[in-house]
N, C-alpha and C. Protein backbone atom coordinates (compact mmCIF):
# COMPACT_ATOMS: atom_id res chain seq x y z
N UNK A 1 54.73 70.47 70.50
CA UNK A 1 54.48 70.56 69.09
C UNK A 1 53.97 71.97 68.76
N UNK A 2 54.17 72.14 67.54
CA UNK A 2 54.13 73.78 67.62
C UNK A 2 52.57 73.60 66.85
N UNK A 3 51.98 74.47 66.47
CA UNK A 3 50.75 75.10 65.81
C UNK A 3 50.91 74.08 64.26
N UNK A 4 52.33 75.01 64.00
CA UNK A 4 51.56 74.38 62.23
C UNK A 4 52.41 72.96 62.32
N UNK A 5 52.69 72.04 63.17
CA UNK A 5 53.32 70.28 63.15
C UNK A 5 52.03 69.88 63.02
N UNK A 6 51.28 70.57 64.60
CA UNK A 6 49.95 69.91 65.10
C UNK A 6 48.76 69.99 62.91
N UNK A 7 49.04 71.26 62.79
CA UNK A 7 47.74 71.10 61.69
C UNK A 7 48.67 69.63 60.35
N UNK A 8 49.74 69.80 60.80
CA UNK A 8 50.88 68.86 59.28
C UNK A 8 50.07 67.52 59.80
N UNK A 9 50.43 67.09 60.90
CA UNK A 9 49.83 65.84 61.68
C UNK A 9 48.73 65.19 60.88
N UNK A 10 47.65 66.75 61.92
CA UNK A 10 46.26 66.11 61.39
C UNK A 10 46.01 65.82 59.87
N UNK A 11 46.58 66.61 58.81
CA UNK A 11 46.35 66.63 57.61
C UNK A 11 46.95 65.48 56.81
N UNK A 12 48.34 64.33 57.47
CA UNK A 12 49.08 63.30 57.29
C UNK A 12 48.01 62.64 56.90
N UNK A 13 46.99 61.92 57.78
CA UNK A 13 45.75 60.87 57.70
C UNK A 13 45.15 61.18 56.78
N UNK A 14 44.32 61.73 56.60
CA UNK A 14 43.52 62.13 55.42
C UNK A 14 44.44 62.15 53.85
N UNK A 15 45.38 62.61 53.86
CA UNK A 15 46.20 62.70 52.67
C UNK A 15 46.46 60.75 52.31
N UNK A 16 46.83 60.50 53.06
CA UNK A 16 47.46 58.87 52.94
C UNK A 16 46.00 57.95 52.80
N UNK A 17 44.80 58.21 53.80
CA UNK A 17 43.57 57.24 53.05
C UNK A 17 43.71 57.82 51.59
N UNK A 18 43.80 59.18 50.72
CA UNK A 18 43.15 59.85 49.67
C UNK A 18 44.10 59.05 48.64
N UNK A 19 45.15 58.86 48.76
CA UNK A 19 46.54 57.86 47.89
C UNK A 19 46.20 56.78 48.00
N UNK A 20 45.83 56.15 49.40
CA UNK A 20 45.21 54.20 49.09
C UNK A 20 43.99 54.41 48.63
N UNK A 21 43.15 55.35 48.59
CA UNK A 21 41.96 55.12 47.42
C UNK A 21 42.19 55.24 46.38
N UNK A 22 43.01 56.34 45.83
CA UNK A 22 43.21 56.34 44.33
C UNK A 22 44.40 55.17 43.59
N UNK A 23 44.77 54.33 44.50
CA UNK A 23 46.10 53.48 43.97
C UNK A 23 44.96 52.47 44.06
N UNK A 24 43.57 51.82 45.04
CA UNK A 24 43.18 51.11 45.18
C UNK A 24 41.99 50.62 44.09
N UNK A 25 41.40 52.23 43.41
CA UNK A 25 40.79 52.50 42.18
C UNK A 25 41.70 52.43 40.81
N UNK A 26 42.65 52.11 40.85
CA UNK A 26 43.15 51.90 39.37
C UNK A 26 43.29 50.65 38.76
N UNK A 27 43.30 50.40 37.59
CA UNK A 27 43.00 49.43 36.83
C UNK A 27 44.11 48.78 37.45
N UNK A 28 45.59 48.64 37.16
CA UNK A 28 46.03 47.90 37.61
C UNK A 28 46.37 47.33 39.24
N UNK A 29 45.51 47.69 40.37
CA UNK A 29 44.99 47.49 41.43
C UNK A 29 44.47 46.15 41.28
N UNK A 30 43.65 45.99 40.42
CA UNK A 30 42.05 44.81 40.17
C UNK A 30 42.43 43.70 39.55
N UNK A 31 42.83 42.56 40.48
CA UNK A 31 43.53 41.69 40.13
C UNK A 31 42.73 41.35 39.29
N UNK A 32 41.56 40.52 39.32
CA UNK A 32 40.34 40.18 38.61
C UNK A 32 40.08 40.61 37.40
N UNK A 33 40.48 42.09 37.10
CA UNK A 33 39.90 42.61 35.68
C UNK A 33 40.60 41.99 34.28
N UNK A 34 41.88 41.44 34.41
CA UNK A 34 42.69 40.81 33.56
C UNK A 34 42.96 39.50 34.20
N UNK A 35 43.15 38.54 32.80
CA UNK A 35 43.02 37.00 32.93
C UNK A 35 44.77 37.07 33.17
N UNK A 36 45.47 36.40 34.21
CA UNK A 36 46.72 36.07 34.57
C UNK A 36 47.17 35.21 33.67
N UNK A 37 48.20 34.98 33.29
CA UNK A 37 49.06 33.97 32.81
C UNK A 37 49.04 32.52 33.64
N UNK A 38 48.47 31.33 33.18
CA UNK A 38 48.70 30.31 33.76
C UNK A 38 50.45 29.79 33.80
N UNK A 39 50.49 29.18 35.10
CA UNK A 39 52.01 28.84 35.41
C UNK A 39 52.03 27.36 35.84
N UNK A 40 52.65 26.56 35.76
CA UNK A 40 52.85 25.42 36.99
C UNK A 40 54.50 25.31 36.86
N UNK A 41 54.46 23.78 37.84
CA UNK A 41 55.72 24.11 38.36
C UNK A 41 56.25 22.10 38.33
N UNK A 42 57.49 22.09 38.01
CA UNK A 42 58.38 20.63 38.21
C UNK A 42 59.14 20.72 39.16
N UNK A 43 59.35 19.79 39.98
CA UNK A 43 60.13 19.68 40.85
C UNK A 43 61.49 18.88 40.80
N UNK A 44 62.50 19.10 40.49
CA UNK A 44 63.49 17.97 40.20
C UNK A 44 64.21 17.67 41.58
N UNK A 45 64.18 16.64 42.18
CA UNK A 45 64.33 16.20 43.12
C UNK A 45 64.94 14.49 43.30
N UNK A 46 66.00 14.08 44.12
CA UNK A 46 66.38 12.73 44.16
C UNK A 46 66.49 12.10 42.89
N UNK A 47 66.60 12.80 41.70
CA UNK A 47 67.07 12.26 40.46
C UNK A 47 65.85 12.17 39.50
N UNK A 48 64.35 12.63 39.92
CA UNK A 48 63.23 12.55 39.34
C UNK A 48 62.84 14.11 39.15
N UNK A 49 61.76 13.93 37.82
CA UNK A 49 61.06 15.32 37.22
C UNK A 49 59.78 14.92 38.35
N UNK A 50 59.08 15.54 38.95
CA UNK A 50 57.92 15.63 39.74
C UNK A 50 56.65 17.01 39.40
N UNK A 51 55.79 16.46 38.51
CA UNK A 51 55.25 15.28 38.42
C UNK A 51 55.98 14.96 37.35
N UNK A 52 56.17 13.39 37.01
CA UNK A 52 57.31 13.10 35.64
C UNK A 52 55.89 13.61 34.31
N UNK A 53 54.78 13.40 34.49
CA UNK A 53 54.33 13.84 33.39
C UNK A 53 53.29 15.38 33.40
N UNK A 54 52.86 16.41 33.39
CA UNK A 54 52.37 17.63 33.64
C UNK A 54 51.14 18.01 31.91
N UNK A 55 50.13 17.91 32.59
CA UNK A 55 49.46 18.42 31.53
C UNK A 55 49.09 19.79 31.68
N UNK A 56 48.80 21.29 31.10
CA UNK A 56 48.31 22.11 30.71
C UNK A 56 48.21 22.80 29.56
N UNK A 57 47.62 23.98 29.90
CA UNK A 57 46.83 25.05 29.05
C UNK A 57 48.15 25.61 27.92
N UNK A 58 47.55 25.56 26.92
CA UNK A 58 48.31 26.67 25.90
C UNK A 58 48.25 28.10 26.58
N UNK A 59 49.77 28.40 26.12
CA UNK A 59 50.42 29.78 27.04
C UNK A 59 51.00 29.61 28.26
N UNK A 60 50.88 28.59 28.93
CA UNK A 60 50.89 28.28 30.42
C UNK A 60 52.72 28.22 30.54
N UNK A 61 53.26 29.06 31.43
CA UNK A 61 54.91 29.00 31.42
C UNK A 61 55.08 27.79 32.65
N UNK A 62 56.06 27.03 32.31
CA UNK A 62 56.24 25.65 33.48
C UNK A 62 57.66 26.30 33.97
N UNK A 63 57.90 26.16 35.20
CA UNK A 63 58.88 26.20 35.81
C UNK A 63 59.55 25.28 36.63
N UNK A 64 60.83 24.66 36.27
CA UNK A 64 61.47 23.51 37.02
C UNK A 64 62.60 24.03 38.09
N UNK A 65 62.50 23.44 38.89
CA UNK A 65 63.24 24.01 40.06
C UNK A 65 63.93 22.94 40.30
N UNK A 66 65.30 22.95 40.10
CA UNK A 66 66.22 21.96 40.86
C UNK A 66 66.24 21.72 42.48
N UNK A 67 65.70 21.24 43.56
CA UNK A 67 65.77 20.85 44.81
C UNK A 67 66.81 20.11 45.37
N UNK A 68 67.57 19.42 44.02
CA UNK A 68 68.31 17.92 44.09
C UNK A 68 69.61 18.75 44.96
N UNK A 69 70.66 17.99 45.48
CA UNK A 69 72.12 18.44 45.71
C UNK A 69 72.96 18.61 44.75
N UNK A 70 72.84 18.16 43.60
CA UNK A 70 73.73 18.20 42.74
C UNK A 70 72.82 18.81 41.49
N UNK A 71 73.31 19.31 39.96
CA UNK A 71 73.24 20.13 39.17
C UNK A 71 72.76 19.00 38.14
N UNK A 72 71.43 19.71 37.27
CA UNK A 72 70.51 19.05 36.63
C UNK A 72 70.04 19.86 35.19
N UNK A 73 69.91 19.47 34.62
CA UNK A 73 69.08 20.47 33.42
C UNK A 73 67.62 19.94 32.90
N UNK A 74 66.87 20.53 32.49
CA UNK A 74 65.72 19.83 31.49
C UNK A 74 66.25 20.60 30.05
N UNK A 75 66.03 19.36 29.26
CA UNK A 75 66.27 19.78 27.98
C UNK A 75 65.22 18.89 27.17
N UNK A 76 64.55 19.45 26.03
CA UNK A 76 63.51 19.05 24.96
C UNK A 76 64.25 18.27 24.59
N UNK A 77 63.37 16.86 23.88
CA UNK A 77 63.93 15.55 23.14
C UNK A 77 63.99 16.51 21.39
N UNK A 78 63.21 17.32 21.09
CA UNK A 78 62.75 18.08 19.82
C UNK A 78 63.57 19.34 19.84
N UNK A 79 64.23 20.03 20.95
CA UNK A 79 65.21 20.87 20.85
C UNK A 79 64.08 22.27 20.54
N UNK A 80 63.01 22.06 21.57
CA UNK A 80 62.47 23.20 21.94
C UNK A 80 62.93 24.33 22.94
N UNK A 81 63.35 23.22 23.74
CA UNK A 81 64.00 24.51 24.82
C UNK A 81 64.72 23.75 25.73
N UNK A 82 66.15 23.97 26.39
CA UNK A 82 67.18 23.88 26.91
C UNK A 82 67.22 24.64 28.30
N UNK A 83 67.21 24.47 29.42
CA UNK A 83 67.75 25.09 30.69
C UNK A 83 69.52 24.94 30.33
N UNK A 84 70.15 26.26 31.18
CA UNK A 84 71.41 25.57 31.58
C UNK A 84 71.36 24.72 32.85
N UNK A 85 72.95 24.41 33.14
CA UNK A 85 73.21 23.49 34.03
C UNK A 85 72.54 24.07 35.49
N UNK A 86 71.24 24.01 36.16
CA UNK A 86 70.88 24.62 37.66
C UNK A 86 71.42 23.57 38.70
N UNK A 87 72.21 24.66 39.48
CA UNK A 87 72.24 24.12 41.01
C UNK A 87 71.52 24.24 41.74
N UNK A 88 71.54 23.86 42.76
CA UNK A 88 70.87 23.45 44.19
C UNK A 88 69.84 24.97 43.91
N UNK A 89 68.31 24.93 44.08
CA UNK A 89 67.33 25.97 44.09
C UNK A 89 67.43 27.01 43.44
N UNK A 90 68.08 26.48 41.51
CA UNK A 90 68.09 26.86 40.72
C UNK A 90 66.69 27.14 40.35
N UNK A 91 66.43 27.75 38.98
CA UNK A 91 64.89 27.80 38.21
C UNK A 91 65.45 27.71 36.65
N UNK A 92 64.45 27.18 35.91
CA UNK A 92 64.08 27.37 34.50
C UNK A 92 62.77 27.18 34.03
N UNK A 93 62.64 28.38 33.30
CA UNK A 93 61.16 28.97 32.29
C UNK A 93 60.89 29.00 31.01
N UNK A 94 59.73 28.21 30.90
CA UNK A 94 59.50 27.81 29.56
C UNK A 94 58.09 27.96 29.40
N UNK A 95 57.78 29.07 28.17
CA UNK A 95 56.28 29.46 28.15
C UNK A 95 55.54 28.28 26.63
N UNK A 96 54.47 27.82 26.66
CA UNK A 96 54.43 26.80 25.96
C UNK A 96 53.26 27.29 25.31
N UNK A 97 53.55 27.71 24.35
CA UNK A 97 52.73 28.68 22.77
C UNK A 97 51.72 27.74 21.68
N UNK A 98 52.36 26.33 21.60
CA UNK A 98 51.56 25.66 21.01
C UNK A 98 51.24 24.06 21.36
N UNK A 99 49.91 23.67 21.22
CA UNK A 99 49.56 22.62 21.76
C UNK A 99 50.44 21.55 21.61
N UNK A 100 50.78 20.07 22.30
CA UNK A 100 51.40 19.04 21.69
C UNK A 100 51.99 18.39 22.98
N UNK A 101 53.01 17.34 22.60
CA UNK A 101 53.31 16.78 23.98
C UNK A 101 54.68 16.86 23.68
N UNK A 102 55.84 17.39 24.65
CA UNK A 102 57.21 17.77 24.69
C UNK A 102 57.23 16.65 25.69
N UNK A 103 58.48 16.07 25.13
CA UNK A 103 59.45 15.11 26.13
C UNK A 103 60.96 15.83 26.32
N UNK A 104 61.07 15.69 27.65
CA UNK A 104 62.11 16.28 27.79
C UNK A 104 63.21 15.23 28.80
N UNK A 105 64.18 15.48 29.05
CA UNK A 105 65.27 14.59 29.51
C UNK A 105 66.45 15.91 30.30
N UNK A 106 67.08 14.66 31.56
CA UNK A 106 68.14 15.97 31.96
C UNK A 106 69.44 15.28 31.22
N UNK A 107 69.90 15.99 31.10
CA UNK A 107 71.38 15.80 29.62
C UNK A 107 72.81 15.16 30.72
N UNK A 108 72.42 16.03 31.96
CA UNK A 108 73.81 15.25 32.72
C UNK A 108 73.38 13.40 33.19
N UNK A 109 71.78 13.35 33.30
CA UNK A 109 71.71 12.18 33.83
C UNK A 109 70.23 11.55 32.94
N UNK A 110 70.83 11.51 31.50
CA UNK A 110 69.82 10.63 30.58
C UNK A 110 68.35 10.15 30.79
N UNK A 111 68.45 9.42 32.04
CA UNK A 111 67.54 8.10 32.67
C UNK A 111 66.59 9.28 33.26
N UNK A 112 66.85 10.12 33.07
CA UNK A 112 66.05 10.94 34.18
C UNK A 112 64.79 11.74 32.98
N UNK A 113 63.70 11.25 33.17
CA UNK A 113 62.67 12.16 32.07
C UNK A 113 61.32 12.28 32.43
N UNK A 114 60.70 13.48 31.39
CA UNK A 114 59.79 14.39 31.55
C UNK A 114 58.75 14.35 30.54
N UNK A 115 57.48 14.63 30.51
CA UNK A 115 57.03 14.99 29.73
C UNK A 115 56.00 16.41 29.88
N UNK A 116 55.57 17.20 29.03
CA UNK A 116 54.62 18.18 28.91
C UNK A 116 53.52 17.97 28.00
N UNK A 117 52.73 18.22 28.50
CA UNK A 117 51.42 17.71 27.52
C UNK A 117 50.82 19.20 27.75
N UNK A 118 50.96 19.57 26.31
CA UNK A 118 50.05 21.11 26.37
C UNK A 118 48.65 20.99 25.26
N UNK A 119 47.71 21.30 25.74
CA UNK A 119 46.61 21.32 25.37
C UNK A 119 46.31 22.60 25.22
């Protein structure tokens, strides 16, 4: 190694702690300093919404995940909000803005239903 690799080297370390301190000091670093978005989650599975009924928080986005083998939708009884048709470890997102209780149903297989209870 020549003279000036050896001083590049030594000077590598010190440069790279001086970048994870200052990336580690910035606001958006601090998970804690801002309140996250509440989320939960449905499972559609063997022809069922899981849990079939879900209560939360105003703002809270629910996400349904098709697990099943075959192709499913959630759709609002009130025509709040519609997934398309998801296959196999599909997703659909729905952020829920105002309090109330949404029933929802999958459109290819009727019998199959949901509810949201947002508080």
């Amino acid at each position: 190694m020549t003279r000036k690799n050896v001083w590049m080297a030594g000077l590598a370390a010190p440069v790279m702690i001086a970048m994870l301190l200052l990336v580690a000091g910035s606001p958006s670093a601090k998970a804690n300093d801002q309140p996250s978005a509440a989320s939960a989650a449905v499972k559609i599975d063997n022809f069922f919404f899981g849990p079939q009924t879900i209560t939360v928080p105003v703002g809270t986005t629910v996400t349904w995940t098709n697990s099943d083998d075959i192709p499913h939708t959630a759709v609002s009884t009130e025509g709040v909000f519609k997934s398309k048709v998801m296959d196999t470890d599909e997703k659909f997102s729905y952020t829920f803005t105002k309090a109330g209780t949404y029933s929802y149903y999958c459109s290819i297989h009727p019998k199959m239903i949901g509810k949201v209870v947002v508080q």
